[in-house]
PDB file of N, CA and C in Angstrom:
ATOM      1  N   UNK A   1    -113.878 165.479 114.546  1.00  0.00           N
ATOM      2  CA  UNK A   1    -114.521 165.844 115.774  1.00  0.00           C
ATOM      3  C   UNK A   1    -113.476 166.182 116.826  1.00  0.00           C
ATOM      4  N   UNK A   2    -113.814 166.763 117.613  1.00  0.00           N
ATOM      5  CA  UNK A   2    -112.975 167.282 119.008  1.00  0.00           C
ATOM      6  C   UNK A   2    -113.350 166.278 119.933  1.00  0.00           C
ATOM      7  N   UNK A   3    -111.910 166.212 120.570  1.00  0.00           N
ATOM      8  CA  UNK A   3    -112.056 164.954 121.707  1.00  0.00           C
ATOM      9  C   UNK A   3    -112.174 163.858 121.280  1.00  0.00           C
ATOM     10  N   UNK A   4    -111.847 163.172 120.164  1.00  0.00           N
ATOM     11  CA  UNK A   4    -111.742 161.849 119.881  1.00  0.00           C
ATOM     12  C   UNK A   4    -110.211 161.272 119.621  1.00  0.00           C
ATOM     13  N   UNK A   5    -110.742 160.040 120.505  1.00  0.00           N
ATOM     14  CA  UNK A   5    -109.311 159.579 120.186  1.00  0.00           C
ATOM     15  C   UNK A   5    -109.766 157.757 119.383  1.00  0.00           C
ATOM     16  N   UNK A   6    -108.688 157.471 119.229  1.00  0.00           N
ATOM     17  CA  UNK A   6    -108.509 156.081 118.621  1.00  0.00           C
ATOM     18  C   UNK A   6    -107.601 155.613 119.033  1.00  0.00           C
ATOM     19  N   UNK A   7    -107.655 154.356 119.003  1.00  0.00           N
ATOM     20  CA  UNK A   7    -106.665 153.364 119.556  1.00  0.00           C
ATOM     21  C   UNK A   7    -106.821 151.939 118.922  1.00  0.00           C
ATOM     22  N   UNK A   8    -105.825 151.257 118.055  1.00  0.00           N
ATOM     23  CA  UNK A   8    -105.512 149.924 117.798  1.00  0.00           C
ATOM     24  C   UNK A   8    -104.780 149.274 118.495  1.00  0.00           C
ATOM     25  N   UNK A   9    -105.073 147.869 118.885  1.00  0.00           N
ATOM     26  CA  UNK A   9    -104.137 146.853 119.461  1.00  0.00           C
ATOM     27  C   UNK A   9    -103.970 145.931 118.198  1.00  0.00           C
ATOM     28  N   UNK A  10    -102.565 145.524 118.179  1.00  0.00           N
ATOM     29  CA  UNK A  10    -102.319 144.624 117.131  1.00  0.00           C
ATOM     30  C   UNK A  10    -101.518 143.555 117.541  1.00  0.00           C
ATOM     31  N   UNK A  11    -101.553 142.454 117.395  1.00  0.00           N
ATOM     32  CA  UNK A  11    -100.856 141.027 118.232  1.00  0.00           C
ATOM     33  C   UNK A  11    -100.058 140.761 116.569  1.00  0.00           C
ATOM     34  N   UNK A  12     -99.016 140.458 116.838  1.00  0.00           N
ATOM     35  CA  UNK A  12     -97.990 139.543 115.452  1.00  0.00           C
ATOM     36  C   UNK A  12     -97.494 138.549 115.780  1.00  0.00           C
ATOM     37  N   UNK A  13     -97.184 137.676 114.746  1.00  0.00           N
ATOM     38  CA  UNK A  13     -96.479 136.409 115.185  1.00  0.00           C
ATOM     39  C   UNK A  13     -95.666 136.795 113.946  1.00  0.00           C
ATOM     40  N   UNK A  14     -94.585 136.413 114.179  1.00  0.00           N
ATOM     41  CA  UNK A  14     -92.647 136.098 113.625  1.00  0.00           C
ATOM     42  C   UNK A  14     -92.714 134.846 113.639  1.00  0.00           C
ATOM     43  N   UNK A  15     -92.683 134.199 112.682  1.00  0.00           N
ATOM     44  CA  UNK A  15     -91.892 132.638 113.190  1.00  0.00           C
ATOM     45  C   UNK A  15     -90.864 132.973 112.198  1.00  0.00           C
ATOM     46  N   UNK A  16     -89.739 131.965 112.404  1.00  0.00           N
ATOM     47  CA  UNK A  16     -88.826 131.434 111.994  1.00  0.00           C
ATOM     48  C   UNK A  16     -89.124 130.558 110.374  1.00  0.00           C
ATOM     49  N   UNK A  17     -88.139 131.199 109.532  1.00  0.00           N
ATOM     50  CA  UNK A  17     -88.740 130.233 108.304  1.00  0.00           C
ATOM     51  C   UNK A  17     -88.656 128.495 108.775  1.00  0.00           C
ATOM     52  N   UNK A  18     -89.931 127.597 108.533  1.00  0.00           N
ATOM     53  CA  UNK A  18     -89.799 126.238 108.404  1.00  0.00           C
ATOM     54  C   UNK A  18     -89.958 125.811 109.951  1.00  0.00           C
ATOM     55  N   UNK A  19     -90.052 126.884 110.802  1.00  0.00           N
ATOM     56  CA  UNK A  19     -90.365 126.606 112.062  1.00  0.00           C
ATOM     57  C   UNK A  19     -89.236 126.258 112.827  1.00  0.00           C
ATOM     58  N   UNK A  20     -87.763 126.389 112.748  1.00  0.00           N
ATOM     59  CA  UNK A  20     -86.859 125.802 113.402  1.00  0.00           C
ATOM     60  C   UNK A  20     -86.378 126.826 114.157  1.00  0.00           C
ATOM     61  N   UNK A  21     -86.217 125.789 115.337  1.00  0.00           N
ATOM     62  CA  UNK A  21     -85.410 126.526 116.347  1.00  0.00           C
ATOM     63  C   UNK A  21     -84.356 127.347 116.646  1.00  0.00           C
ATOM     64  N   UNK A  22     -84.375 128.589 115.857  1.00  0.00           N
ATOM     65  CA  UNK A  22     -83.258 129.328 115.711  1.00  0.00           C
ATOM     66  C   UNK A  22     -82.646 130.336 116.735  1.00  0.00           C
ATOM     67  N   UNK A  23     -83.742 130.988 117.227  1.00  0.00           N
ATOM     68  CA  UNK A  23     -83.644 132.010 118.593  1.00  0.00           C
ATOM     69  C   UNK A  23     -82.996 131.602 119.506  1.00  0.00           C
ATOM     70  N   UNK A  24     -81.605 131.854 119.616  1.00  0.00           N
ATOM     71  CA  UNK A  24     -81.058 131.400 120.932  1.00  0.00           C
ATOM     72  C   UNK A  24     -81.247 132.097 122.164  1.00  0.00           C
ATOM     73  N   UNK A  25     -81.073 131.417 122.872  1.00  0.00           N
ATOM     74  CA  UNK A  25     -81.448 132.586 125.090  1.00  0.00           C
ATOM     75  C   UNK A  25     -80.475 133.062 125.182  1.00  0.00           C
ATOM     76  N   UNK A  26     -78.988 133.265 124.494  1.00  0.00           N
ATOM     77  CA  UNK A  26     -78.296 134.078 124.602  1.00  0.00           C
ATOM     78  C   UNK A  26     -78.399 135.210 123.984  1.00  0.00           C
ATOM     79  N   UNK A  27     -78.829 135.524 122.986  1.00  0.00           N
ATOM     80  CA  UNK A  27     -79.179 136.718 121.972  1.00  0.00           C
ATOM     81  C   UNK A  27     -80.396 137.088 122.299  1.00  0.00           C
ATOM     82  N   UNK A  28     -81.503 136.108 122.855  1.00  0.00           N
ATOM     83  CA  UNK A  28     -82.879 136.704 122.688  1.00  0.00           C
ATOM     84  C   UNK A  28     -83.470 137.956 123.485  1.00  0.00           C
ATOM     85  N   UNK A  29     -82.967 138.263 124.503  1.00  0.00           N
ATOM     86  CA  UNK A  29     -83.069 139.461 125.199  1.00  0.00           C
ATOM     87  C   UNK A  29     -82.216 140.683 124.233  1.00  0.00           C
ATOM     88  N   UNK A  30     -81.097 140.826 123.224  1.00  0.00           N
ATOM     89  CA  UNK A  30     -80.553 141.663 122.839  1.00  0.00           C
ATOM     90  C   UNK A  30     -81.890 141.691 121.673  1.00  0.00           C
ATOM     91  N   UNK A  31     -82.286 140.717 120.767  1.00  0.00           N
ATOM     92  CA  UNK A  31     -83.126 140.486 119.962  1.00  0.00           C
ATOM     93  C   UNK A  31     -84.706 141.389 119.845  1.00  0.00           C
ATOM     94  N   UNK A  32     -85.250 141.212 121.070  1.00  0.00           N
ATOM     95  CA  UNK A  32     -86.390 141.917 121.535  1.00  0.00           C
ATOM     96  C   UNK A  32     -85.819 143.560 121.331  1.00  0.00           C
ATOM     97  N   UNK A  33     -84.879 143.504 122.503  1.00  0.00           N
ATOM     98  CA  UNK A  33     -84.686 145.189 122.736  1.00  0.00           C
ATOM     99  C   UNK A  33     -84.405 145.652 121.013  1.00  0.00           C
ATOM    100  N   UNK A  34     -83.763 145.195 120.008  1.00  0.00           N
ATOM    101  CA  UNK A  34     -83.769 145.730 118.308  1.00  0.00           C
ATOM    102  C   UNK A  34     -85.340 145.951 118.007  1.00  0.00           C
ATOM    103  N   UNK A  35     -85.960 144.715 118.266  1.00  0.00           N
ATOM    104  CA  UNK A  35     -87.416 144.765 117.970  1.00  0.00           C
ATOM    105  C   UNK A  35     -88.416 146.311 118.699  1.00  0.00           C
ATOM    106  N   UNK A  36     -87.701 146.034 120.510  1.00  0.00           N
ATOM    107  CA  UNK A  36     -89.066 147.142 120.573  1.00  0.00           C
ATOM    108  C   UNK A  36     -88.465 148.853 120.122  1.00  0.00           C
ATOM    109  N   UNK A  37     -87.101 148.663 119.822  1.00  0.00           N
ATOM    110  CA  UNK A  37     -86.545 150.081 119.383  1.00  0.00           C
ATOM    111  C   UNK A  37     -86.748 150.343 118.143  1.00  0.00           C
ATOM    112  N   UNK A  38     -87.376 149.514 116.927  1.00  0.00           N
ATOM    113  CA  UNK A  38     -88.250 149.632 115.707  1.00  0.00           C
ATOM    114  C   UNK A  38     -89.486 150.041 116.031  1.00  0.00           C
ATOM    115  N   UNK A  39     -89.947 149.800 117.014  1.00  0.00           N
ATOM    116  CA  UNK A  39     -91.801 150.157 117.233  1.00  0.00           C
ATOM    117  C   UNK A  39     -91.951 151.498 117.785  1.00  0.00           C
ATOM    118  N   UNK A  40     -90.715 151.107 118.569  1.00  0.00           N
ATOM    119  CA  UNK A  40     -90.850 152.995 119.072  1.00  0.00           C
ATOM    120  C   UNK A  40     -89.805 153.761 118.346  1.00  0.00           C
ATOM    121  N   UNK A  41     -89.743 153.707 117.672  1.00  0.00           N
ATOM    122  CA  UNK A  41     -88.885 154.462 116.429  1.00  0.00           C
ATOM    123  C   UNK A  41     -89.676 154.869 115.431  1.00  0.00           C
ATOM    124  N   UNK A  42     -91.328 154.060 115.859  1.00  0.00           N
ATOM    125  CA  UNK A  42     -92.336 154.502 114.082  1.00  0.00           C
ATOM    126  C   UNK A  42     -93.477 155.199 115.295  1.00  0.00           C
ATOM    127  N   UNK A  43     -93.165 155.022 116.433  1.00  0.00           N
ATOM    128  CA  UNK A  43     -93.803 155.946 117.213  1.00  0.00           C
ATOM    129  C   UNK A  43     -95.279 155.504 117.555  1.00  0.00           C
ATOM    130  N   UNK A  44     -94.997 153.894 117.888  1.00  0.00           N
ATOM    131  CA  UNK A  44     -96.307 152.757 118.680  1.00  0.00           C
ATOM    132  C   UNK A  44     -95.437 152.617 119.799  1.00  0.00           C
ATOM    133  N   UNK A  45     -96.037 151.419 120.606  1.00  0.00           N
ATOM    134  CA  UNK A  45     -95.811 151.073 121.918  1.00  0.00           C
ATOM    135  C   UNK A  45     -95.746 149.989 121.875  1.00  0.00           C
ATOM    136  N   UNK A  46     -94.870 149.694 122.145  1.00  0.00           N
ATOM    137  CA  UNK A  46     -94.442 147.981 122.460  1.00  0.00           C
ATOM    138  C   UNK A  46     -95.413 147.468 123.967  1.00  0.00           C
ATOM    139  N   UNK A  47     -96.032 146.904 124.005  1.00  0.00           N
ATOM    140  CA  UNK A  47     -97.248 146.252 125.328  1.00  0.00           C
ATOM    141  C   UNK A  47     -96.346 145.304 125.652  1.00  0.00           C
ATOM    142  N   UNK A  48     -96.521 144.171 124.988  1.00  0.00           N
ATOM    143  CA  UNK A  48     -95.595 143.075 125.404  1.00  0.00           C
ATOM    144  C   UNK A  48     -94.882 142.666 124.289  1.00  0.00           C
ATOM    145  N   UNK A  49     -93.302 141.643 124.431  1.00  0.00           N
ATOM    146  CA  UNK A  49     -93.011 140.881 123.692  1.00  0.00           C
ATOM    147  C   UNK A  49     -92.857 139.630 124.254  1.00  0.00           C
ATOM    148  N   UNK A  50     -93.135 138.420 123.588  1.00  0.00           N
ATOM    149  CA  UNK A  50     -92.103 137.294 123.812  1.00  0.00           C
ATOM    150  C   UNK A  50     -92.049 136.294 123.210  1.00  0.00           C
ATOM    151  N   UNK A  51     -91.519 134.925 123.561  1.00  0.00           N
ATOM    152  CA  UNK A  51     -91.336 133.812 122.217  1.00  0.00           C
ATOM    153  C   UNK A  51     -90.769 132.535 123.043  1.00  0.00           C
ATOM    154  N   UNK A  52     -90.752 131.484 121.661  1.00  0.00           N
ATOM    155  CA  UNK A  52     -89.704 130.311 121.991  1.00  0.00           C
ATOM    156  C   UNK A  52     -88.891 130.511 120.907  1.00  0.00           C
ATOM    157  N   UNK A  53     -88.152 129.748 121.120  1.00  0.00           N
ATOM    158  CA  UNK A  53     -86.792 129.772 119.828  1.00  0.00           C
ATOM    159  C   UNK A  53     -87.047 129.272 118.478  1.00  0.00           C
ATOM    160  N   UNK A  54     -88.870 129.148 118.134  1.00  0.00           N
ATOM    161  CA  UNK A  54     -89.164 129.557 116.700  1.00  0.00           C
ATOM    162  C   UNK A  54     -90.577 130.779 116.110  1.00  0.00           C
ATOM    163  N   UNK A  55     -90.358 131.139 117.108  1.00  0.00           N
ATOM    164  CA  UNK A  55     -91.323 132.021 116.811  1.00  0.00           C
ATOM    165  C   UNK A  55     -91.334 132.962 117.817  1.00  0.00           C
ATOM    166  N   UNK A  56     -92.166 134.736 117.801  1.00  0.00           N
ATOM    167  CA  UNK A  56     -92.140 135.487 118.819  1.00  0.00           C
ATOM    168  C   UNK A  56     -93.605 136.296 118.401  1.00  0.00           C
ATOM    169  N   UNK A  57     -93.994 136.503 119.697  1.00  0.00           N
ATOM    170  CA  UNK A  57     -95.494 136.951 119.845  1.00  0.00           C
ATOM    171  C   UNK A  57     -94.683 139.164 119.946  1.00  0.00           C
ATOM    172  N   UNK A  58     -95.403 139.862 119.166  1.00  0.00           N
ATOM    173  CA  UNK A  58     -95.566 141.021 119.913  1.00  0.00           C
ATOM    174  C   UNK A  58     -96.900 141.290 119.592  1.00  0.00           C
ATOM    175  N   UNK A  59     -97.034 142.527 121.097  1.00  0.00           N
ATOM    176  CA  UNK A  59     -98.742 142.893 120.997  1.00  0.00           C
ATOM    177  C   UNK A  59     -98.626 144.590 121.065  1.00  0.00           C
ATOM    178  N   UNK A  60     -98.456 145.174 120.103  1.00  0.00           N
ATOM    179  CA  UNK A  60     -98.299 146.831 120.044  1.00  0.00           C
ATOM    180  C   UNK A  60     -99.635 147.385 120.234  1.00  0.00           C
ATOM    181  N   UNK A  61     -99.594 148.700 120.641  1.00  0.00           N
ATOM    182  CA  UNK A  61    -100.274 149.778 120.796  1.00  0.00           C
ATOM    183  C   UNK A  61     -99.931 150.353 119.498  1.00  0.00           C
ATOM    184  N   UNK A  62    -101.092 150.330 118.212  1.00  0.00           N
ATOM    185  CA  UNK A  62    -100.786 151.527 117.187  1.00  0.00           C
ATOM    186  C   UNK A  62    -101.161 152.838 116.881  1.00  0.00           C
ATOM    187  N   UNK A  63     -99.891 153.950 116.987  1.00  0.00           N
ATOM    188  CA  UNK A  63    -100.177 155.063 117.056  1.00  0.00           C
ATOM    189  C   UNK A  63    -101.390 155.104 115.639  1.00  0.00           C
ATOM    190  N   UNK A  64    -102.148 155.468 115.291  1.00  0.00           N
ATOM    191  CA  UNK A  64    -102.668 156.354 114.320  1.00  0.00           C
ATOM    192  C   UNK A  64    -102.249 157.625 113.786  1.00  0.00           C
ATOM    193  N   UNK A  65    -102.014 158.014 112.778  1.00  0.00           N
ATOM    194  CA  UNK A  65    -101.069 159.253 112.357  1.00  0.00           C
ATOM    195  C   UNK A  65    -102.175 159.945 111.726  1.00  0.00           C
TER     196      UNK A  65
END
């Protein structure tokens, strides 16, 4: 049809194997920016990211191809 669009939201969770605290606050800002330059590299949208030091939430916009 003409004029349709679509749109997925998708939420992920990453943890850490075994749940341990691995993510350090010194790396974790370099960490994200690798992450959202994979999402927009497959050509979605990074909405939000974030985490504690065993796990990290992202919530993408997925392109549909």
């Amino acid at each position: 049809m003409a004029n349709t669009f679509s749109q997925i939201y998708i939420q992920c969770v990453f943890a850490v194997q075994n749940r341990q605290s691995l993510i350090q606050a010194e790396w974790k800002d370099d960490l994200y920016k690798y992450i959202k330059g994979i999402v927009q590299q497959n050509k979605h949208k990074l909405i939000a990211i974030n985490g504690i030091p065993n796990h990290i939430h992202l919530f993408v916009g997925y392109k549909l191809h």
